[in-house]
Each structure stands twice: as C-alpha cells, then as structure tokens.
PDB file of N, CA and C in Angstrom:
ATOM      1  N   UNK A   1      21.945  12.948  19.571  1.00  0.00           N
ATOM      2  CA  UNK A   1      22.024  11.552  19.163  1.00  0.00           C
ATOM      3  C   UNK A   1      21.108  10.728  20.069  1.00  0.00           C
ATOM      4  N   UNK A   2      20.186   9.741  19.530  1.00  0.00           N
ATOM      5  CA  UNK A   2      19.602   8.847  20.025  1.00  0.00           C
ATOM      6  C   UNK A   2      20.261   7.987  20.982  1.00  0.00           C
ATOM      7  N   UNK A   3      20.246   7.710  22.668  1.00  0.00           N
ATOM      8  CA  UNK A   3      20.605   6.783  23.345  1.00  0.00           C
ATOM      9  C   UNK A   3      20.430   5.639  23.035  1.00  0.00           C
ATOM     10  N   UNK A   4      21.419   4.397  23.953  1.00  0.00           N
ATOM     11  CA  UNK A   4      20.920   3.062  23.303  1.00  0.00           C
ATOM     12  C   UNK A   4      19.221   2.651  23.620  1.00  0.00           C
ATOM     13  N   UNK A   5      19.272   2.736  25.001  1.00  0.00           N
ATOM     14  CA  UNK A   5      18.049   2.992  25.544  1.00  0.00           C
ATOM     15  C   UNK A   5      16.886   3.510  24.555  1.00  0.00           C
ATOM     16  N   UNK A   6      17.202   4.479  23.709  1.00  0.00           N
ATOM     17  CA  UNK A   6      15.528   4.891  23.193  1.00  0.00           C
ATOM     18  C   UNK A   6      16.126   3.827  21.776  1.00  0.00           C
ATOM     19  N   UNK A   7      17.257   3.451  21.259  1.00  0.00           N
ATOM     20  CA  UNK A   7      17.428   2.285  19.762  1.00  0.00           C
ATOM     21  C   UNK A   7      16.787   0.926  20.733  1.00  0.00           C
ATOM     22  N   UNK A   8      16.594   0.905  21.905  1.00  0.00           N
ATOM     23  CA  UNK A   8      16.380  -0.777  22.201  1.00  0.00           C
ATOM     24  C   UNK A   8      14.851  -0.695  22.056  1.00  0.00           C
ATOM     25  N   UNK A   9      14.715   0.730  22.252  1.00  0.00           N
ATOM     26  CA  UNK A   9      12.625   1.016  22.520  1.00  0.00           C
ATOM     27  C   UNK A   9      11.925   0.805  21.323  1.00  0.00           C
ATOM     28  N   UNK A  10      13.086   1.614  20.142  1.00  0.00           N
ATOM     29  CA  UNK A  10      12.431   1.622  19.117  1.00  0.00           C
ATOM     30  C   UNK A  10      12.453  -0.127  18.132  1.00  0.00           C
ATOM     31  N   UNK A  11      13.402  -0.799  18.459  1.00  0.00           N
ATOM     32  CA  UNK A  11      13.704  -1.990  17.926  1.00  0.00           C
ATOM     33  C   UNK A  11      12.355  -3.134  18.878  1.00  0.00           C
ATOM     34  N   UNK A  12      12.160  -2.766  20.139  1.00  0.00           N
ATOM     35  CA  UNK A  12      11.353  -3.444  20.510  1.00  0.00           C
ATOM     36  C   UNK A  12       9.586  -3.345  19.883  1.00  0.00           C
ATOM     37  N   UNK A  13       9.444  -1.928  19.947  1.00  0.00           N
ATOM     38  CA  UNK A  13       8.408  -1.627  19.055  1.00  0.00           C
ATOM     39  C   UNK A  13       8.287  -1.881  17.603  1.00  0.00           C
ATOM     40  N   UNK A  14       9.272  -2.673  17.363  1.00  0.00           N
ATOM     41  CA  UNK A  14       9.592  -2.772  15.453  1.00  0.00           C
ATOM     42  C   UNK A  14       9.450  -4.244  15.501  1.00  0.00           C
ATOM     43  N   UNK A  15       9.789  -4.895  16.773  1.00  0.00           N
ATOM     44  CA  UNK A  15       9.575  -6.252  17.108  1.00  0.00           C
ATOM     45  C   UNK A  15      10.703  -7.044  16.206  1.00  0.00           C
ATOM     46  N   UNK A  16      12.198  -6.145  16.151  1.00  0.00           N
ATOM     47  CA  UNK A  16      13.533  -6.547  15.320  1.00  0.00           C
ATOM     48  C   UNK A  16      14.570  -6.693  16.914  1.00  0.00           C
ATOM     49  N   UNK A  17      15.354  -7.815  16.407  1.00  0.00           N
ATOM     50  CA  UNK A  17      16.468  -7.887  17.127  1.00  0.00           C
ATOM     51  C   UNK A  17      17.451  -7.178  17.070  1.00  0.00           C
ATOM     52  N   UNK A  18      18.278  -6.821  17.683  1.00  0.00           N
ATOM     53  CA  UNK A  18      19.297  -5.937  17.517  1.00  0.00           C
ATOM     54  C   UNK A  18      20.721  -6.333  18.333  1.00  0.00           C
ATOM     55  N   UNK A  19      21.570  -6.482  17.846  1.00  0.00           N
ATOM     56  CA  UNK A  19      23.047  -6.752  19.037  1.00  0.00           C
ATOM     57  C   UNK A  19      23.816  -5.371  19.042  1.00  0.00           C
ATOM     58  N   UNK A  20      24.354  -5.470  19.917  1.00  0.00           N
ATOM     59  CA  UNK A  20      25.453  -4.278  20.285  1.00  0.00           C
ATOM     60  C   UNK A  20      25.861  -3.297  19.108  1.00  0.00           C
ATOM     61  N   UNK A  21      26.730  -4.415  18.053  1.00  0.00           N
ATOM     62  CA  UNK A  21      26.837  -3.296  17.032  1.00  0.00           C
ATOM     63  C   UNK A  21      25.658  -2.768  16.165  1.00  0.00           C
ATOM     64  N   UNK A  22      24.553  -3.514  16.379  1.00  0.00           N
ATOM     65  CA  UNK A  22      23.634  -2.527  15.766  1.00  0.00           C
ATOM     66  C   UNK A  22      23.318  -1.790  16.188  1.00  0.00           C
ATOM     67  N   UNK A  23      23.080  -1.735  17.221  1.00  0.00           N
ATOM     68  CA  UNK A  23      22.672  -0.463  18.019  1.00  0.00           C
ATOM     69  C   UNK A  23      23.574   0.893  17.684  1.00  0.00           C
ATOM     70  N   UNK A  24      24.839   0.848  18.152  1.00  0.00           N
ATOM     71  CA  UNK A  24      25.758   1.837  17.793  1.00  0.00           C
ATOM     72  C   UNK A  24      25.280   2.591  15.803  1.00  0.00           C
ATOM     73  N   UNK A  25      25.221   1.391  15.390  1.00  0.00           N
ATOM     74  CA  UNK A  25      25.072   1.417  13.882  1.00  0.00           C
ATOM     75  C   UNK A  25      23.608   2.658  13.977  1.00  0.00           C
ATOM     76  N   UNK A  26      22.529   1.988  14.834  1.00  0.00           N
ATOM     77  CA  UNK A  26      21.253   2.978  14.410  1.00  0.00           C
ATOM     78  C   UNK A  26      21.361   3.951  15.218  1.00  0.00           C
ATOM     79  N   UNK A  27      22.270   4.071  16.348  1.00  0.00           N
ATOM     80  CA  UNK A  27      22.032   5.566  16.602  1.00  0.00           C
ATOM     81  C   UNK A  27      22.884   6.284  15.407  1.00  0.00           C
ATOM     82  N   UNK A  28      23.385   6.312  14.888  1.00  0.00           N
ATOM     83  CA  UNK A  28      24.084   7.190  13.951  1.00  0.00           C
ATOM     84  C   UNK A  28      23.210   7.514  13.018  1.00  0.00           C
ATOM     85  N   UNK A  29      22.764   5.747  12.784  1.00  0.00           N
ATOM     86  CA  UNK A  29      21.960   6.133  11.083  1.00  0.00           C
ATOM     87  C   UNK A  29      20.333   6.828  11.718  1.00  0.00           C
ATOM     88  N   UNK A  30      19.836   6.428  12.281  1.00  0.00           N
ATOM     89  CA  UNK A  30      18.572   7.155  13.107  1.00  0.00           C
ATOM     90  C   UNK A  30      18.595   8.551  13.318  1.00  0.00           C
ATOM     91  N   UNK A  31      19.556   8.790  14.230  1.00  0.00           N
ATOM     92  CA  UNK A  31      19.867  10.757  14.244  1.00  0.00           C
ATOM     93  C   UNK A  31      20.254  11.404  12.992  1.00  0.00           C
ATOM     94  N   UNK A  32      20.798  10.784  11.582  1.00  0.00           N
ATOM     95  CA  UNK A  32      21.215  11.575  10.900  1.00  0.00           C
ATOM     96  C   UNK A  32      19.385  11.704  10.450  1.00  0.00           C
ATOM     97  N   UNK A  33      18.894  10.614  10.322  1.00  0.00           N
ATOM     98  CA  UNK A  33      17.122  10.926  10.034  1.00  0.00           C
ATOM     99  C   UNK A  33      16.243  11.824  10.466  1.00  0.00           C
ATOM    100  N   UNK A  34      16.549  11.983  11.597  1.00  0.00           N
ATOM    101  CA  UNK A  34      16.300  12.989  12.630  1.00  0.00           C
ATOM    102  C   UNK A  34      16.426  14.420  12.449  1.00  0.00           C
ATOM    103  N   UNK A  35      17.688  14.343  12.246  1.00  0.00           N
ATOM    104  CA  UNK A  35      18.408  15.863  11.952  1.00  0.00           C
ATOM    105  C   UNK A  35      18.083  16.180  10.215  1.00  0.00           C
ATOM    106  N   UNK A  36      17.648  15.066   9.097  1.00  0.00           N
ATOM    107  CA  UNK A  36      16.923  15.960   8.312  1.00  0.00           C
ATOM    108  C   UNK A  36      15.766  16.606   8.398  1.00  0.00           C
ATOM    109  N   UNK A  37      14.874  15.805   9.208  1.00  0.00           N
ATOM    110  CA  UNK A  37      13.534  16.051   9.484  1.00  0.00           C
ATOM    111  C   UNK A  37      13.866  18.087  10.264  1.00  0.00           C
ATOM    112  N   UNK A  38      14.550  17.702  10.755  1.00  0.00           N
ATOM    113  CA  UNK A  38      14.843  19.288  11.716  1.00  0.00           C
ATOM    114  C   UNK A  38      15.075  20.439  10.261  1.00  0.00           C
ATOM    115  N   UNK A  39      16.097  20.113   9.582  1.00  0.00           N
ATOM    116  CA  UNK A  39      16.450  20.419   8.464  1.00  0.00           C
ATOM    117  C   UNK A  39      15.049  21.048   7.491  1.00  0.00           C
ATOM    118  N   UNK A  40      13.913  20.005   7.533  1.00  0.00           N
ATOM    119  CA  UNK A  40      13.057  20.361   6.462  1.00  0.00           C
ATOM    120  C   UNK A  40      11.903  21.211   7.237  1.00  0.00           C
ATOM    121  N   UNK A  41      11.951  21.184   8.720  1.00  0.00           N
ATOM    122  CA  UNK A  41      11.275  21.947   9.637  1.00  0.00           C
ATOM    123  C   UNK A  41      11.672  23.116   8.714  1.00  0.00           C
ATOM    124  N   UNK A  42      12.465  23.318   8.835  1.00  0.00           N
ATOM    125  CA  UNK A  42      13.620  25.092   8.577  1.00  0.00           C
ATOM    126  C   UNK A  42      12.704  25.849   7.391  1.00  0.00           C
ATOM    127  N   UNK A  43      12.363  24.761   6.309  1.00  0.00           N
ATOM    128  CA  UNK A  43      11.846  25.021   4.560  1.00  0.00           C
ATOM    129  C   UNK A  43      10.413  26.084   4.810  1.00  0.00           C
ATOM    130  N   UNK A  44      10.545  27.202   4.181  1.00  0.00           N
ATOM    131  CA  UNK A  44       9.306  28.121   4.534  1.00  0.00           C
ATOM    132  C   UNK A  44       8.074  27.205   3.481  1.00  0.00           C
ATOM    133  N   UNK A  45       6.999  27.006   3.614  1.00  0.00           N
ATOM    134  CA  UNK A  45       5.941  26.497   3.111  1.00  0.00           C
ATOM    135  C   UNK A  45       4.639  27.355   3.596  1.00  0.00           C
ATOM    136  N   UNK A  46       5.055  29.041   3.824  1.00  0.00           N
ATOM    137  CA  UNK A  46       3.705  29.389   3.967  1.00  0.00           C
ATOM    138  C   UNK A  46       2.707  29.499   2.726  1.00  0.00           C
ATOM    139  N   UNK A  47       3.573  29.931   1.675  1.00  0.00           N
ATOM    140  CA  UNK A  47       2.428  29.985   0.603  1.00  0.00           C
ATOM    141  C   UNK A  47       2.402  28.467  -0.323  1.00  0.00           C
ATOM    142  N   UNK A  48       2.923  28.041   0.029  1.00  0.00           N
ATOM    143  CA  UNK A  48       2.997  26.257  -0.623  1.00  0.00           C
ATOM    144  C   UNK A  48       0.981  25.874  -0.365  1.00  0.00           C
ATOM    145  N   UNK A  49       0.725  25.456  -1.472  1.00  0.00           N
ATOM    146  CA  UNK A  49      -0.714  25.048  -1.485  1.00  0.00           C
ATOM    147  C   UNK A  49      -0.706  23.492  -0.822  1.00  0.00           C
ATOM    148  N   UNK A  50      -1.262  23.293   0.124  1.00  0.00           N
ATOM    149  CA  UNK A  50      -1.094  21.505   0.001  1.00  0.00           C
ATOM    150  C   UNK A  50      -2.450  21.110  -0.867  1.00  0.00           C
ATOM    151  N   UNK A  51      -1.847  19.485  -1.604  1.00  0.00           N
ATOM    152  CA  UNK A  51      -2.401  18.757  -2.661  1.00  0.00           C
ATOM    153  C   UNK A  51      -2.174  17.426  -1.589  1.00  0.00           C
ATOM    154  N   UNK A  52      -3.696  16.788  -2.448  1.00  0.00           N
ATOM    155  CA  UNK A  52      -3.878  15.416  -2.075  1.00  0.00           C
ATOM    156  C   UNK A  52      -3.702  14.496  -2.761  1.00  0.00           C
ATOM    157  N   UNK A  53      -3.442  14.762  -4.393  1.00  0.00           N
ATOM    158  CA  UNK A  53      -2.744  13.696  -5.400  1.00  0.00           C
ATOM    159  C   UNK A  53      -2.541  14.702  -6.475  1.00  0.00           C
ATOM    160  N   UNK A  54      -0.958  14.135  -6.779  1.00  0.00           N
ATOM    161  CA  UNK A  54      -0.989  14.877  -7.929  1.00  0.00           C
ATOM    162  C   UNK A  54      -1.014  15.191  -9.110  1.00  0.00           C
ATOM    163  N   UNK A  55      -1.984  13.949  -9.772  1.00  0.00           N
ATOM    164  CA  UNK A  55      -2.795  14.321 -10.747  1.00  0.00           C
ATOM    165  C   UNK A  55      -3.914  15.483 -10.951  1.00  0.00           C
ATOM    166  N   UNK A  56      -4.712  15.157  -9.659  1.00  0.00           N
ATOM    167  CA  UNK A  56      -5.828  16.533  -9.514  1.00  0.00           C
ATOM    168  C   UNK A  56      -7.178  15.543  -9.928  1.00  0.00           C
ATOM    169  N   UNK A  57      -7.230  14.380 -10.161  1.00  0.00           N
ATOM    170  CA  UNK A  57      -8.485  13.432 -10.230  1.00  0.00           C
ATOM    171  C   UNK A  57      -8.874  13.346  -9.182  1.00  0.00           C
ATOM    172  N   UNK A  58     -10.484  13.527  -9.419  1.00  0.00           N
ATOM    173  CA  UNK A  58     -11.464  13.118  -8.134  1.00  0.00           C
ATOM    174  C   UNK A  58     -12.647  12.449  -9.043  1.00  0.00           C
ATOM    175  N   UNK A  59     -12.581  11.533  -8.022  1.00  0.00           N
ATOM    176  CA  UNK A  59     -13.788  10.419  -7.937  1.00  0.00           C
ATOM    177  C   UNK A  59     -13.607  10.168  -9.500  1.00  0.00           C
ATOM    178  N   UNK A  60     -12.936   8.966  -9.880  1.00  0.00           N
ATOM    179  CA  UNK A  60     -13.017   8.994 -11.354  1.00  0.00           C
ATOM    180  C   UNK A  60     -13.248   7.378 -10.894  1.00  0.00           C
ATOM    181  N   UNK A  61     -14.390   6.932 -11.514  1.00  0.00           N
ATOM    182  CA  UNK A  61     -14.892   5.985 -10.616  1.00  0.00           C
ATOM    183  C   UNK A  61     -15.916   5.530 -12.693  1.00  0.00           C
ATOM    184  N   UNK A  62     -15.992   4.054 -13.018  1.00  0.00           N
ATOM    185  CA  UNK A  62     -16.508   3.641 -14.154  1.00  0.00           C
ATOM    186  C   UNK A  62     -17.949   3.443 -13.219  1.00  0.00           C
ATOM    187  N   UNK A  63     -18.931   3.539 -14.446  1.00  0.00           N
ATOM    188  CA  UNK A  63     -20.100   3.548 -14.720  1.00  0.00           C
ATOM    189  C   UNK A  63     -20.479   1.992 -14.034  1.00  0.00           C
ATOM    190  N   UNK A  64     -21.577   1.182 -13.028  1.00  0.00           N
ATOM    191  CA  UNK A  64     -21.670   0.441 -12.385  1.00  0.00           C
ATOM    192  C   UNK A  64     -23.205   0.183 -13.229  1.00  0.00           C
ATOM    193  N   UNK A  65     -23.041  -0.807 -15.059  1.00  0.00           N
ATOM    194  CA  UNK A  65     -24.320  -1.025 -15.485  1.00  0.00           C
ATOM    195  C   UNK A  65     -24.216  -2.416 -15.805  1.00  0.00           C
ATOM    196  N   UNK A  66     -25.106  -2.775 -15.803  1.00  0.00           N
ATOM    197  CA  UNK A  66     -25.277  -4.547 -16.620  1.00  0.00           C
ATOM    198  C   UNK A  66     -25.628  -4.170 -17.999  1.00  0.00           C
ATOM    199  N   UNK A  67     -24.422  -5.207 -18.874  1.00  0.00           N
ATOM    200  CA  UNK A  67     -24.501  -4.962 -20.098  1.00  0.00           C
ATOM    201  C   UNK A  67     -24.991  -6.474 -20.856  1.00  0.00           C
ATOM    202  N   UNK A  68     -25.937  -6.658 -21.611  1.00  0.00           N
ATOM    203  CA  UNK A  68     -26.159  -7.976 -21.870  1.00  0.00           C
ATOM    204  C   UNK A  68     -25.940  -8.107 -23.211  1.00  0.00           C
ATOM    205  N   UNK A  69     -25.145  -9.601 -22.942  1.00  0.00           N
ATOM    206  CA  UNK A  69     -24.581  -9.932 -23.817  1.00  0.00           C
ATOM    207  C   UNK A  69     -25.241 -10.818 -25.448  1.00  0.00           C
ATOM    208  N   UNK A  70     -26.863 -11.154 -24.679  1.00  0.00           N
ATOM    209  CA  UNK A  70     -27.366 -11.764 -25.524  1.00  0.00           C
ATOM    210  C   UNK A  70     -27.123 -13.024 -25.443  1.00  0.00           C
ATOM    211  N   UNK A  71     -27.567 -14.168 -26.282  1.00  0.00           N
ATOM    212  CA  UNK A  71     -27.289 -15.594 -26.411  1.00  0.00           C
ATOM    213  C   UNK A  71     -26.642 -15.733 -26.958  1.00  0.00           C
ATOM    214  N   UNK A  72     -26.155 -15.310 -28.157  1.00  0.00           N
ATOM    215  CA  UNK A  72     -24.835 -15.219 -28.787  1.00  0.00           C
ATOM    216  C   UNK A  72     -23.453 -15.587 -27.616  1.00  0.00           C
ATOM    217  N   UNK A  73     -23.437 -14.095 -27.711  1.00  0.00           N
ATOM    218  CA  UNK A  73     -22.727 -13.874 -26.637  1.00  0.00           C
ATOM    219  C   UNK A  73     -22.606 -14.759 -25.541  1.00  0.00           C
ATOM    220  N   UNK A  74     -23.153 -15.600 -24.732  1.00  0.00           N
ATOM    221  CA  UNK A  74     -23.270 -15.958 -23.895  1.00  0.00           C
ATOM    222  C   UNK A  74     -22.921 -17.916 -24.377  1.00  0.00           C
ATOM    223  N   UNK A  75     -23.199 -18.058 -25.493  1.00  0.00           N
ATOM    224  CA  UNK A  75     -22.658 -19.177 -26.099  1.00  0.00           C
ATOM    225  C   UNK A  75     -21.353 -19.436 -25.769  1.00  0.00           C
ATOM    226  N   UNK A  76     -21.213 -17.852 -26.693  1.00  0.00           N
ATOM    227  CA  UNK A  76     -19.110 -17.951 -26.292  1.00  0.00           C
ATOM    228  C   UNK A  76     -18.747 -17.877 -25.547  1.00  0.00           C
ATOM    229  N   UNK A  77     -19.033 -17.358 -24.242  1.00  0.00           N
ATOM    230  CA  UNK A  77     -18.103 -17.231 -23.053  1.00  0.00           C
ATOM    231  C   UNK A  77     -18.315 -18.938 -22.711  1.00  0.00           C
ATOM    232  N   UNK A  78     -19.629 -19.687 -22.803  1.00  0.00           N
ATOM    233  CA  UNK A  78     -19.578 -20.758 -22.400  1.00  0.00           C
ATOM    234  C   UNK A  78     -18.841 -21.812 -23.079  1.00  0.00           C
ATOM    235  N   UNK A  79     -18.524 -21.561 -24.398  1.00  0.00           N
ATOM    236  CA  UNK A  79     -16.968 -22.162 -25.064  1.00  0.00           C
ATOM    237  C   UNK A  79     -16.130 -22.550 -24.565  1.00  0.00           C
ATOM    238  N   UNK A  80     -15.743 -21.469 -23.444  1.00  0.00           N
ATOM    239  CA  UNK A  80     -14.382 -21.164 -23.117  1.00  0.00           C
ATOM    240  C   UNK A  80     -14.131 -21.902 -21.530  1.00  0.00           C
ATOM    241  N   UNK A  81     -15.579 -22.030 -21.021  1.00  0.00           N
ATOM    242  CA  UNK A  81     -15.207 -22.658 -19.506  1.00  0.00           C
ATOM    243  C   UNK A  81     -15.125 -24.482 -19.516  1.00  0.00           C
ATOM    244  N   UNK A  82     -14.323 -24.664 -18.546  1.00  0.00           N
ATOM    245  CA  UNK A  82     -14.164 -26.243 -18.171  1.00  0.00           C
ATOM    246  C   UNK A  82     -14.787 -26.754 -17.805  1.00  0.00           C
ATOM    247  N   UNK A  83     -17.094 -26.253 -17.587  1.00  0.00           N
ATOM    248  CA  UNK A  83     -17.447 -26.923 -16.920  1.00  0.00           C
ATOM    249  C   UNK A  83     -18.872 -26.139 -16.778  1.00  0.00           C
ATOM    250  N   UNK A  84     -19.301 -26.978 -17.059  1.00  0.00           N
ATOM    251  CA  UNK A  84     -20.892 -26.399 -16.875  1.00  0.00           C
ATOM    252  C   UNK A  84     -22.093 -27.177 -16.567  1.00  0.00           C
ATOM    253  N   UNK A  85     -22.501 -27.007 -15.156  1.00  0.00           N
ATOM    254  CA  UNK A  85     -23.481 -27.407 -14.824  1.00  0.00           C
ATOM    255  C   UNK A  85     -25.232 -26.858 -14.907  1.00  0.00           C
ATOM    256  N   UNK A  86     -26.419 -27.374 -15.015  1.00  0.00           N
ATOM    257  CA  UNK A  86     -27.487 -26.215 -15.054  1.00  0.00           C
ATOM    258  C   UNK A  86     -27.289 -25.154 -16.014  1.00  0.00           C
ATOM    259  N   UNK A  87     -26.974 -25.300 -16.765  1.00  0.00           N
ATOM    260  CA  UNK A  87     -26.160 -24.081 -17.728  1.00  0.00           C
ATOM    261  C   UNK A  87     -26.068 -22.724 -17.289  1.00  0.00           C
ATOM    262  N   UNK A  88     -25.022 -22.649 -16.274  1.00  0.00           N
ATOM    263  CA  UNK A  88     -24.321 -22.149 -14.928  1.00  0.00           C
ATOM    264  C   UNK A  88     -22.382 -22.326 -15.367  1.00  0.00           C
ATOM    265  N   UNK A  89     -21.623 -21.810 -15.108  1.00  0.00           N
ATOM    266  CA  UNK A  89     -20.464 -21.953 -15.102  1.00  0.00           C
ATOM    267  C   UNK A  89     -20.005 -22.808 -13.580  1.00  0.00           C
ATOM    268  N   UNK A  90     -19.222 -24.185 -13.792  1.00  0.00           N
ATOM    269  CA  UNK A  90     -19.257 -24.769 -12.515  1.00  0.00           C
ATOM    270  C   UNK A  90     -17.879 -24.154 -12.013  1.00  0.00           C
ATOM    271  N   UNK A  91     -17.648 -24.088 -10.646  1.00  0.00           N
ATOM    272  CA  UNK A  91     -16.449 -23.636 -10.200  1.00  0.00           C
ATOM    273  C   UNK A  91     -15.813 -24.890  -8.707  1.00  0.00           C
ATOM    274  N   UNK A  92     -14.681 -24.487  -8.450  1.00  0.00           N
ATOM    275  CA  UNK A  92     -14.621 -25.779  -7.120  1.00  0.00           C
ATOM    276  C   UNK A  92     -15.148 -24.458  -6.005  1.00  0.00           C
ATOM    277  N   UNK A  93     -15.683 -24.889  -5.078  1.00  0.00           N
ATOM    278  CA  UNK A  93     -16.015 -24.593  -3.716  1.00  0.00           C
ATOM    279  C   UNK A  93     -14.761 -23.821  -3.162  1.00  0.00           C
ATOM    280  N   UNK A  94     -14.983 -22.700  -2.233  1.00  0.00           N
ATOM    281  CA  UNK A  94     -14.382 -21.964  -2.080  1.00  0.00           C
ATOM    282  C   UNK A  94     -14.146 -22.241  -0.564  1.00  0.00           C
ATOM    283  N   UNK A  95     -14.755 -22.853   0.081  1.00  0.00           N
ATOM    284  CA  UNK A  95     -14.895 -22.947   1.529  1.00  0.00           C
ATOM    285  C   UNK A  95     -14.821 -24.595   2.134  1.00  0.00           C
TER     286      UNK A  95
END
C-alpha cells in the first residue's frame, strides 16, 4: 500500500489538494491500481504482435491540389459573404 507520504507527493505533482480523508481514500484506491498493473505484468504477450492503430491505415492523407472554380463559381461563393472589398472577401482583423 502506498504511504501517506508518497499520496501527498503524488497530489503535489498533480498540483490537487488533498485533506486527511483523502488521502486514506487514495491510498486504497491508488494501490488497488497498482496491484492491477502487477496483475497484467503476469499476462504472457510473447507472441502478441504489437499494433500502432487498429485500423491498419497509414498515411491516408487527401490529395493537396487547387481546384478552380471558374467565375461562375466564384460569383456564388461571393453571394454568400457579408462583405466584399477589392473583390476580396472582407473579414474583421484578427490581431
């Protein structure tokens, strides 16, 4: 079982307050955490493959092209904005 001493270390490093009865409270609930981790030590995993996601996708990443829309096109999107300066879409300042 975890001393209070190492629940005050770990609460200080968590940057959480803790009173008396909590403490009592996390050594219990802390060591039972503990003692699964020991528990799953035990689990044989020599022939277990390790995986890095488990879908099995790599690099699925979309196509990075400029698609033009034409003047058409470009009419309508300008329909739709609140504001157009230079025939530019105006926006407020970000900074």
């Amino acid at each position: 079982m975890l001393s209070k001493e190492e629940i005050l270390h770990i609460a200080t490093l968590a940057r959480i307050g803790v009173t008396e009865k909590d403490v009592e409270k996390y050594q219990h609930d802390l060591s039972e955490i503990l003692d699964y981790f020991k528990k799953l030590e035990e689990v044989d995993v020599e022939d277990v493959e390790p995986i890095g996601h488990i879908t099995g996708m790599l690099n699925t990443f979309r196509t990075d092209k400029h698609e033009d829309f034409g003047l058409i096109g470009k009419e309508a999107i300008m329909k739709n904005v609140p504001e157009i300066k230079d025939g530019c879409i105006k926006v407020k300042s970000v900074l």
